[in-house]
N, C-alpha and C. Protein backbone atom coordinates (compact mmCIF):
# COMPACT_ATOMS: atom_id res chain seq x y z
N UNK A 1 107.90 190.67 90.68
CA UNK A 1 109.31 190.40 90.84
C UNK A 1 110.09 191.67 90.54
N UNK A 2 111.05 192.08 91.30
CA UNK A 2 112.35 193.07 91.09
C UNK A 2 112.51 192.91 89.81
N UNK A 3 112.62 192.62 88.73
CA UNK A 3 112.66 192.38 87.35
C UNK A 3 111.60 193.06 85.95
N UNK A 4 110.43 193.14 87.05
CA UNK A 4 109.24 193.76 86.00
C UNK A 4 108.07 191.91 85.55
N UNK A 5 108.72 190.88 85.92
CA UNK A 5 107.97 189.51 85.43
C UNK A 5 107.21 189.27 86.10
N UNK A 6 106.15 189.17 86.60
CA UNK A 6 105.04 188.52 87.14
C UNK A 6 105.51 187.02 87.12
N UNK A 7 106.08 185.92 86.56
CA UNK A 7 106.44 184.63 86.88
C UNK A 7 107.79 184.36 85.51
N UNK A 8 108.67 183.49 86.26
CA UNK A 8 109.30 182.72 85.68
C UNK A 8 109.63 181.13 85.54
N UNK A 9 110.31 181.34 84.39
CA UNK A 9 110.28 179.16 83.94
C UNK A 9 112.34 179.03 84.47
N UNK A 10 112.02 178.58 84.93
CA UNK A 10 114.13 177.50 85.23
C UNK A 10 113.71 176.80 85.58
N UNK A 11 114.98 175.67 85.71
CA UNK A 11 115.60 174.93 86.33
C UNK A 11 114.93 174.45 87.59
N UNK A 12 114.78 173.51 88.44
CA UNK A 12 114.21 173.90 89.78
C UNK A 12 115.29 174.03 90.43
N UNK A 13 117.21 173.59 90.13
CA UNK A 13 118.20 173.83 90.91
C UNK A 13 118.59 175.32 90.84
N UNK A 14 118.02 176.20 89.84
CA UNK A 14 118.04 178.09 89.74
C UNK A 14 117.14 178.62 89.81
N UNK A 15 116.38 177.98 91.24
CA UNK A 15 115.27 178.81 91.00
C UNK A 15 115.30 179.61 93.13
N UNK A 16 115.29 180.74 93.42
CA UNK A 16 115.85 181.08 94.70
C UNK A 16 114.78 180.70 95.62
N UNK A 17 115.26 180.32 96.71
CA UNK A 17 114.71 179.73 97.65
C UNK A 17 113.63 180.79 98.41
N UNK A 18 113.55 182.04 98.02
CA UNK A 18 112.07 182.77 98.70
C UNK A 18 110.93 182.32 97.88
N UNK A 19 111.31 182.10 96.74
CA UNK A 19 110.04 181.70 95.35
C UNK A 19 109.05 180.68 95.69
N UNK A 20 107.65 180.90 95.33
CA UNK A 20 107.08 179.77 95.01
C UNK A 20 107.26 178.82 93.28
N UNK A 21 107.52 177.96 93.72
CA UNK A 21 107.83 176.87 92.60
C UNK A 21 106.41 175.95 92.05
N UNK A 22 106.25 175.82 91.03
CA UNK A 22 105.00 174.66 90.42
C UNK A 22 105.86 173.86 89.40
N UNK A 23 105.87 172.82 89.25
CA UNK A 23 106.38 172.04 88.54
C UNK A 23 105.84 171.95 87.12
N UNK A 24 106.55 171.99 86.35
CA UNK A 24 105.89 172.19 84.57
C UNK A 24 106.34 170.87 83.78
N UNK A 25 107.84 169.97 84.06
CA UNK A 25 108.10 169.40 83.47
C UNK A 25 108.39 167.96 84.41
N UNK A 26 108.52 166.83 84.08
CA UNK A 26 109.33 166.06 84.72
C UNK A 26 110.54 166.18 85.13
N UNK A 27 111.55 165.39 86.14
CA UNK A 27 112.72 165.46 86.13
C UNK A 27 113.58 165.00 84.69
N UNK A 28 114.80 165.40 84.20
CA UNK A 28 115.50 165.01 83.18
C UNK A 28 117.21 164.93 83.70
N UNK A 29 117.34 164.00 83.12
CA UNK A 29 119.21 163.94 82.99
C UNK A 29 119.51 165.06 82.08
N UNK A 30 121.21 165.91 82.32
CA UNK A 30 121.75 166.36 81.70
C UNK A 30 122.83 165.68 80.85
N UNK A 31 122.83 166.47 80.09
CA UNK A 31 124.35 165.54 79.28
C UNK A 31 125.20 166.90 78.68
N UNK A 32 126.40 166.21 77.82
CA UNK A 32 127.20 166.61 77.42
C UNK A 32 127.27 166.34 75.98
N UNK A 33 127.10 167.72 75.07
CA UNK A 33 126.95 166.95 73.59
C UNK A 33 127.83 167.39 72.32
N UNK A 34 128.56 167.28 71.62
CA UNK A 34 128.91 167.48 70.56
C UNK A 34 128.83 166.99 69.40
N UNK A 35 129.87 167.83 67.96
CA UNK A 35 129.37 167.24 66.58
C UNK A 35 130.52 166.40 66.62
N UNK A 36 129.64 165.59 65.36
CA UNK A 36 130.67 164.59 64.76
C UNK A 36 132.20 165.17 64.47
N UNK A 37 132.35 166.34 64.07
CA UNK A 37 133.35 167.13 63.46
C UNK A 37 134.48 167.71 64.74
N UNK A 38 133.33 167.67 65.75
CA UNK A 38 133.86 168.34 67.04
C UNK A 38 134.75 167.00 67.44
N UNK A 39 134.05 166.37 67.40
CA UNK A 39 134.87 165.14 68.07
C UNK A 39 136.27 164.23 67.53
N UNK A 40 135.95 164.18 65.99
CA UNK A 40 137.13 164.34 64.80
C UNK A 40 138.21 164.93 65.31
N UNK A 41 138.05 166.53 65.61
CA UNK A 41 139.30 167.36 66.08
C UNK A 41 139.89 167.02 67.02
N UNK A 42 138.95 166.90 67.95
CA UNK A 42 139.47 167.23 69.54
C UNK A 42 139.43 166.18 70.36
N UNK A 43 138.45 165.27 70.05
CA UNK A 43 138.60 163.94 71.13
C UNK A 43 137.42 163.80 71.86
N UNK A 44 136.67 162.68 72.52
CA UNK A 44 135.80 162.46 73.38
C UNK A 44 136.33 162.45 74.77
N UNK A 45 135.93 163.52 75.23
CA UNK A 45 136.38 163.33 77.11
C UNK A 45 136.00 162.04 77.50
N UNK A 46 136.43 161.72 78.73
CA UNK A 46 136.36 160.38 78.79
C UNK A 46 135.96 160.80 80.48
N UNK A 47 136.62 161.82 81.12
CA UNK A 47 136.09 162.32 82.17
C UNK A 47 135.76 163.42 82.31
N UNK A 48 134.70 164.27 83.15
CA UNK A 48 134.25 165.29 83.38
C UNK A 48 135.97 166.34 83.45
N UNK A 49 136.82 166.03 84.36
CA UNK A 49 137.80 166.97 84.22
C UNK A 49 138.55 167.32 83.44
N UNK A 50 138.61 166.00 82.10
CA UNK A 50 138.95 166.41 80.54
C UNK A 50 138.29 167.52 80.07
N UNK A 51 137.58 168.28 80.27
CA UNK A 51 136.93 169.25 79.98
C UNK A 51 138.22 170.39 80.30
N UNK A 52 138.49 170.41 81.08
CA UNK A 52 139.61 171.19 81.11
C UNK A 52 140.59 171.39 79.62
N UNK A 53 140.47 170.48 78.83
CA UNK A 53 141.65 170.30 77.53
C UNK A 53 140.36 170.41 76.11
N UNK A 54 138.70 170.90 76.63
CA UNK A 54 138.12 171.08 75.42
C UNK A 54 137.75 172.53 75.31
N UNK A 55 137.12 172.94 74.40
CA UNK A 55 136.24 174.00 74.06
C UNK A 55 134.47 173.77 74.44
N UNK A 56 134.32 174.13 75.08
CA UNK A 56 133.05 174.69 76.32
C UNK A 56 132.04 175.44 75.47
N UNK A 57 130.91 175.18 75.45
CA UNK A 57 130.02 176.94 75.15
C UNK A 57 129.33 176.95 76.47
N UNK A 58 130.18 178.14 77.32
CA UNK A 58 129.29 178.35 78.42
C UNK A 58 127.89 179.29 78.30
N UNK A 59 127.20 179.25 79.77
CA UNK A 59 125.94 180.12 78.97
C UNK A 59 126.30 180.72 80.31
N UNK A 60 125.76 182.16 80.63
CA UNK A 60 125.50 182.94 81.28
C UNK A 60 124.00 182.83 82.24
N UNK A 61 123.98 182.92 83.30
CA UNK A 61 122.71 182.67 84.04
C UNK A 61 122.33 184.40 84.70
N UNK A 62 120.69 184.49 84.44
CA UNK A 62 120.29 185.26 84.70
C UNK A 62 121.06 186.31 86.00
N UNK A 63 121.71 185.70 86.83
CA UNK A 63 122.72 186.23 88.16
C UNK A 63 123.73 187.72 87.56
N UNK A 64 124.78 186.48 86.36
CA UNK A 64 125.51 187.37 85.65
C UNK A 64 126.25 186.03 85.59
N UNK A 65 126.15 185.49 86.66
CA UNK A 65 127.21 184.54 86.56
C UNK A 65 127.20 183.26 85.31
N UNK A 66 128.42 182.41 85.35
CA UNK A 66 128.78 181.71 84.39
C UNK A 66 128.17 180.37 85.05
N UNK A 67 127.46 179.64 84.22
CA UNK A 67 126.90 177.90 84.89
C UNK A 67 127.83 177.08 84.95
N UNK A 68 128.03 176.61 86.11
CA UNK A 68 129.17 175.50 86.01
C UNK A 68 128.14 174.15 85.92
N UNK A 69 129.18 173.19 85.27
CA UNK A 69 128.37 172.32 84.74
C UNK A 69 128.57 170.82 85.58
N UNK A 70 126.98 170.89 86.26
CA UNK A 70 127.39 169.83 87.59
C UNK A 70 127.22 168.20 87.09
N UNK A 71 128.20 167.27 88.06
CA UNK A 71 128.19 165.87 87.63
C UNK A 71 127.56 165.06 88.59
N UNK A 72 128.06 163.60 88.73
CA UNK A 72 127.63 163.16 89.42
C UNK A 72 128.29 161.30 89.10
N UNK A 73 129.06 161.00 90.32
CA UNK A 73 130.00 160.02 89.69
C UNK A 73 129.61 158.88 91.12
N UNK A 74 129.24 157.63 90.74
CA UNK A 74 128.95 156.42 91.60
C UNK A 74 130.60 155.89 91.94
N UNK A 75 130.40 155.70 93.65
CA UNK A 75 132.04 155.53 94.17
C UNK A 75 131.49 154.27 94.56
N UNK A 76 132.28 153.46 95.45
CA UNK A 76 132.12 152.27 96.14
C UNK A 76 131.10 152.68 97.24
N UNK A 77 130.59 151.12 97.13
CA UNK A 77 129.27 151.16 98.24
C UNK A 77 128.33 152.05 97.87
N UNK A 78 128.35 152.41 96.43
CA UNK A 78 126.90 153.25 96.51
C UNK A 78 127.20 154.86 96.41
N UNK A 79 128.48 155.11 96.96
CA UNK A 79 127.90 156.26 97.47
C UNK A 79 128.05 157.27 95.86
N UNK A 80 127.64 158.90 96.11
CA UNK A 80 127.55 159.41 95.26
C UNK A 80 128.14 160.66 95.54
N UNK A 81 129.10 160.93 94.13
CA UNK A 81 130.15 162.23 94.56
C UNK A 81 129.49 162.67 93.64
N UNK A 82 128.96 164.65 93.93
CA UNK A 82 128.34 165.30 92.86
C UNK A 82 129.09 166.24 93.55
N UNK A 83 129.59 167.19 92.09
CA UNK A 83 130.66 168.27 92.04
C UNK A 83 130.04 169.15 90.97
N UNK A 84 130.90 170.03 90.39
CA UNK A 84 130.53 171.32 89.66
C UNK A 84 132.26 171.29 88.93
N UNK A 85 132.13 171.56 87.37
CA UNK A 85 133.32 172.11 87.10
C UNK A 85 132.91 173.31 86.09
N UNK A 86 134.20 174.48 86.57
CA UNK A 86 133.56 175.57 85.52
C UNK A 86 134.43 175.24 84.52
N UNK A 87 133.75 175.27 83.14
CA UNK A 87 134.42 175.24 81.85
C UNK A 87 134.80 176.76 80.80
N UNK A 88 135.55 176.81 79.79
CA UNK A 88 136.16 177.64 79.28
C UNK A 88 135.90 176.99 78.17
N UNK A 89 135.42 178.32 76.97
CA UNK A 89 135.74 178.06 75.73
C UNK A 89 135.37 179.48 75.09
N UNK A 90 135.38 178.85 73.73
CA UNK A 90 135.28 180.25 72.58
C UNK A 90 133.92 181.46 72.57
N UNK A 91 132.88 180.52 73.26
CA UNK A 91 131.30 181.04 73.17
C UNK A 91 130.79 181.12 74.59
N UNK A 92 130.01 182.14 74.87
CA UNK A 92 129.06 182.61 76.32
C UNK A 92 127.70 182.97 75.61
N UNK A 93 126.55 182.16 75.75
CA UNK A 93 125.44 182.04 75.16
C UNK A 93 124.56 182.85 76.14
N UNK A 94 123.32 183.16 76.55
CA UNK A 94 122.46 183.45 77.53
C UNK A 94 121.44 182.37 77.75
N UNK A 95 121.91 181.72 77.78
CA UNK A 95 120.54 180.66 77.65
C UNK A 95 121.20 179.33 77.85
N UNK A 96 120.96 177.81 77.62
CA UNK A 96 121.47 176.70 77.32
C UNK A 96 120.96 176.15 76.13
N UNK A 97 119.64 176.29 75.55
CA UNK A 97 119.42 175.91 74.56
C UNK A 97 119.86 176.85 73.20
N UNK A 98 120.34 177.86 73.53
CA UNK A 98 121.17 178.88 72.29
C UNK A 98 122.35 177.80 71.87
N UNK A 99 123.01 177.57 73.17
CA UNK A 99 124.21 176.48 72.90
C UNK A 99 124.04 175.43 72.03
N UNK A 100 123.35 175.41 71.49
CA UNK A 100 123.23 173.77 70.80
C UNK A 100 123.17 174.18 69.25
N UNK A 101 122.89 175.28 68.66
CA UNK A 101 123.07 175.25 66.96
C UNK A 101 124.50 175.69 66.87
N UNK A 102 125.48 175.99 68.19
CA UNK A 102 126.68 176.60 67.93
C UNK A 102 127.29 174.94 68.02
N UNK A 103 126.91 173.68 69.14
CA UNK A 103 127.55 172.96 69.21
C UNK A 103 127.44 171.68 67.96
N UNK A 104 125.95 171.97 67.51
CA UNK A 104 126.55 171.71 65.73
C UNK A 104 126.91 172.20 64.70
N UNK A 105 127.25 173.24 64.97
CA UNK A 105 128.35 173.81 64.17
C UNK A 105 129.94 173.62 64.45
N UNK A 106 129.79 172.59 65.74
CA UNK A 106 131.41 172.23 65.83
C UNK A 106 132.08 173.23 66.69
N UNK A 107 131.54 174.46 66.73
CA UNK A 107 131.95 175.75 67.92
C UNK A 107 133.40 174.94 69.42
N UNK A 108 132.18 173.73 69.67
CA UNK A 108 131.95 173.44 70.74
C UNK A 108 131.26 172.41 71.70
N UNK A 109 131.33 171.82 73.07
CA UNK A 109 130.61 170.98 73.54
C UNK A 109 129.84 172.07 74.75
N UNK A 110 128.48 171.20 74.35
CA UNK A 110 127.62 171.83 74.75
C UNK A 110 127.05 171.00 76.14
N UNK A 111 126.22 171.91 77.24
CA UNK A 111 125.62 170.98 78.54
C UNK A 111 124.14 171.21 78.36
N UNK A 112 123.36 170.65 78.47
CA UNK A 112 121.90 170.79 78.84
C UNK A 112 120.98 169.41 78.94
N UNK A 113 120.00 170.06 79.04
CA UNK A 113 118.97 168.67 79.31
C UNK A 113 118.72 167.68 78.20
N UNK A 114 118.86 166.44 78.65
CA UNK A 114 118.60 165.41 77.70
C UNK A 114 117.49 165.54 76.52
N UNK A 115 116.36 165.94 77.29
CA UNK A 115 115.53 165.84 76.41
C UNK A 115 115.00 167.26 75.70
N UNK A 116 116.11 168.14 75.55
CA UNK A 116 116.06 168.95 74.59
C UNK A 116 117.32 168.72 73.41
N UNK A 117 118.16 167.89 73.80
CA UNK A 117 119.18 167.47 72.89
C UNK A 117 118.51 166.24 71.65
N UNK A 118 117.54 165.52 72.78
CA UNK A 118 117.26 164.11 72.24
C UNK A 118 117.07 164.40 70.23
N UNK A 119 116.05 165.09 69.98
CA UNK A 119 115.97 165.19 68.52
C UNK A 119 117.40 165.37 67.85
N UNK A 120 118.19 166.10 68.54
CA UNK A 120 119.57 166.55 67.54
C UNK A 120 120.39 165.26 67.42
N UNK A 121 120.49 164.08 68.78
CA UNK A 121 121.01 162.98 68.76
C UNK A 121 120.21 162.10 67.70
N UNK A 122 119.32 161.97 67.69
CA UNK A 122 118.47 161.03 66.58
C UNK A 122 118.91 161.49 65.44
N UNK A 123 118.82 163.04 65.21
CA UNK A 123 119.20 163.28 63.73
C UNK A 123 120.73 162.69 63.25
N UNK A 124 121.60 162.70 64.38
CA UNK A 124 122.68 162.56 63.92
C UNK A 124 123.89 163.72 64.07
N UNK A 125 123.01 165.19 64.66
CA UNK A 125 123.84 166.21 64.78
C UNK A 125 124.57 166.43 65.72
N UNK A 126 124.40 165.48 66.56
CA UNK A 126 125.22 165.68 67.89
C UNK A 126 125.28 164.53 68.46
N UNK A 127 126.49 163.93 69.51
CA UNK A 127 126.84 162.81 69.94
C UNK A 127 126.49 163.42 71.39
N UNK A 128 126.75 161.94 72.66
CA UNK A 128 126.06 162.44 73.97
C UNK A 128 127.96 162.05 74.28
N UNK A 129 128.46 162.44 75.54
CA UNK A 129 129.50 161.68 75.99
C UNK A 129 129.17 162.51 77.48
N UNK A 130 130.44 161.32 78.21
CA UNK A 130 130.09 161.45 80.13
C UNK A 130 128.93 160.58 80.11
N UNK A 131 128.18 160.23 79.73
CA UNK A 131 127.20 159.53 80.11
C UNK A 131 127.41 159.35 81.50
N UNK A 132 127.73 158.38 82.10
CA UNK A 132 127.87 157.93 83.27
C UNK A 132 128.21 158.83 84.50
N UNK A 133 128.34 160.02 84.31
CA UNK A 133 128.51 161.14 85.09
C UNK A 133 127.54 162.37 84.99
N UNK A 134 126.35 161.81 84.53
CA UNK A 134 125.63 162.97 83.84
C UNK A 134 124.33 162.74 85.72
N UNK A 135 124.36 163.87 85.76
CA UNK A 135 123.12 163.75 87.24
C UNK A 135 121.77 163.98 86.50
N UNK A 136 120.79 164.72 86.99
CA UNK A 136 119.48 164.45 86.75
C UNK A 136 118.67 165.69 87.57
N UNK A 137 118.51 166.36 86.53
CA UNK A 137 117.62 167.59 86.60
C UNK A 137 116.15 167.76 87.80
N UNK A 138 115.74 168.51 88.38
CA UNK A 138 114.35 168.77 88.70
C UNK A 138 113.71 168.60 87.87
N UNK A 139 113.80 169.10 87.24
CA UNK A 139 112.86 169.48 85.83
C UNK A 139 112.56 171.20 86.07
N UNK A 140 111.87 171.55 85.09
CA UNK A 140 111.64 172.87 84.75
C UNK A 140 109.96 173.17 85.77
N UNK A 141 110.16 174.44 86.49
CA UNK A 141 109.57 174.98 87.33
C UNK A 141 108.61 176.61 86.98
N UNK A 142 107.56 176.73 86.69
CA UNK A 142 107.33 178.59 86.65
C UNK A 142 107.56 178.97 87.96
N UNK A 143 107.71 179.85 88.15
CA UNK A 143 108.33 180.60 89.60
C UNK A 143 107.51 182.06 89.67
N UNK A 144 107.18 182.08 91.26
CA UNK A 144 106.77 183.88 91.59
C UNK A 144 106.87 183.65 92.86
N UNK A 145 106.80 185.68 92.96
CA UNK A 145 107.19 185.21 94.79
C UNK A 145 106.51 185.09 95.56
N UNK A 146 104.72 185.27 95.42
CA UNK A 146 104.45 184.76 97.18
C UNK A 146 102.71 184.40 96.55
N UNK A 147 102.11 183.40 96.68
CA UNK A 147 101.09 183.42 96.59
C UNK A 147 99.90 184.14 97.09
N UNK A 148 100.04 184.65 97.67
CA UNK A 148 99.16 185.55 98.63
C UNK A 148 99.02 186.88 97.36
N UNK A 149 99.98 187.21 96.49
CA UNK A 149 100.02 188.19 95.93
C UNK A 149 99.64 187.53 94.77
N UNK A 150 99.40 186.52 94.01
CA UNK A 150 99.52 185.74 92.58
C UNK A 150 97.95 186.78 91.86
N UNK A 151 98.24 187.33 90.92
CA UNK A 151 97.69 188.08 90.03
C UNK A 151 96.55 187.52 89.51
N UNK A 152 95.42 187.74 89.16
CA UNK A 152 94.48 187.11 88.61
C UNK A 152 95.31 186.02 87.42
N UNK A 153 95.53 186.92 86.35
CA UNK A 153 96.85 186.48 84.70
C UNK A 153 97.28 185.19 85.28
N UNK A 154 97.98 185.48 86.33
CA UNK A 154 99.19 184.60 86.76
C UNK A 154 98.16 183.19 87.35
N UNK A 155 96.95 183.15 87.62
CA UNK A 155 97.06 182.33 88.59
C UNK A 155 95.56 181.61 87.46
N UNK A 156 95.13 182.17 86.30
CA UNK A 156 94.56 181.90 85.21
C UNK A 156 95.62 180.85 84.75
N UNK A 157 97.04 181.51 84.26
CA UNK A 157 97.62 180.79 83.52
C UNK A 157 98.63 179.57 84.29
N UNK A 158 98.21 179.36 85.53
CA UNK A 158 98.83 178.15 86.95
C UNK A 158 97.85 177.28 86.54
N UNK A 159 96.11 177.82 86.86
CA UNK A 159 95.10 176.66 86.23
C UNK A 159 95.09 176.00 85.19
N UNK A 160 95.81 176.79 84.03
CA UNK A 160 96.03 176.22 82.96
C UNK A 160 96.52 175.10 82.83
C-alpha cells in the first residue's frame, strides 16, 4: 500500500473500493453515547439533528477528513431515509474508540460501534441515545490491494 502497510483493519463502509476486503467481524449497530454528567448538563437529543445544539467528539479519518456520523430513520411504508450529519465539538480524536474515555469524562457525545461501547453501558459509564436512528455497520474488514500480490506474512496471517 502507498502508506508503507502491507494490510489494513476499518470499517467495511471506509474501506476504498480498489481493495480486497476479508471480513473479521460481524455486522454491528452504531450508536450515540454519553455520561451521566454529560447528560445532567446538556440534555438527551431526542433527534439526530439536535446534535447541532451538543458537544460532538469528532474523530478524524485516515483521508484527513472529519467522520460524519451516519443515521438511519424508518418513514411510512417501510421505507428508509439514511443521511450523514457532520457534528462540532470541543475534541478531534484519530480514531473512534479514543472517543470514548473523553466521552466519560463528560468531554462529550461520542459515535461508534455498539459493541465496543457495550462494556462501558453495563458499567454504567455511558448512556446509549438515538437509538432508533442508529443504522448498522459492515463490520470490521483487513484490507490490501490485490491478491495476486498478497505476501507470504500477509496471507499466513488471512489463514489465520
Amino acid at each position: 500500500m502507498a502508506d508503507g502497510y502491507d494490510a489494513g483493519i476499518r470499517l467495511g463502509e471506509m474501506i476504498a473500493q480498489d481493495m480486497v476486503a476479508v471480513r473479521l467481524t460481524d455486522p454491528s449497530a452504531f450508536t450515540v453515547v454519553g455520561s451521566r454528567d454529560y447528560f445532567a448538563k446538556w440534555g438527551k437529543p431526542q433527534r439526530p439533528e439536535d446534535l447541532a445544539n451538543h458537544r460532538c467528539i469528532n474523530f478524524r479519518q485516515t483521508s484527513g477528513r472529519l467522520y460524519r456520523w451516519a443515521f438511519a430513520e424508518r418513514l411510512a411504508r417501510g421505507k428508509l431515509r439514511e443521511f450523514e450529519i457532520g457534528v462540532t465539538g470541543p475534541l478531534i480524536v484519530h480514531g473512534a474508540t479514543l472517543s470514548l474515555p473523553a466521552a466519560v469524562a463528560g468531554v462529550g457525545l461520542a459515535y461508534n460501534i455498539a459493541a465496543n461501547v457495550e462494556p462501558l453501558v453495563r458499567q454504567g459509564s455511558l448512556e446509549p441515545c438515538l437509538e432508533r436512528f442508529m443504522p448498522k455497520s459492515p463490520g470490521l474488514f483487513i484490507y490490501f490491494p490485490c491478491r495476486a500480490q498478497v505476501l507470504p506474512k500477509l496471507r499466513a496471517f488471512l489463514d489465520f
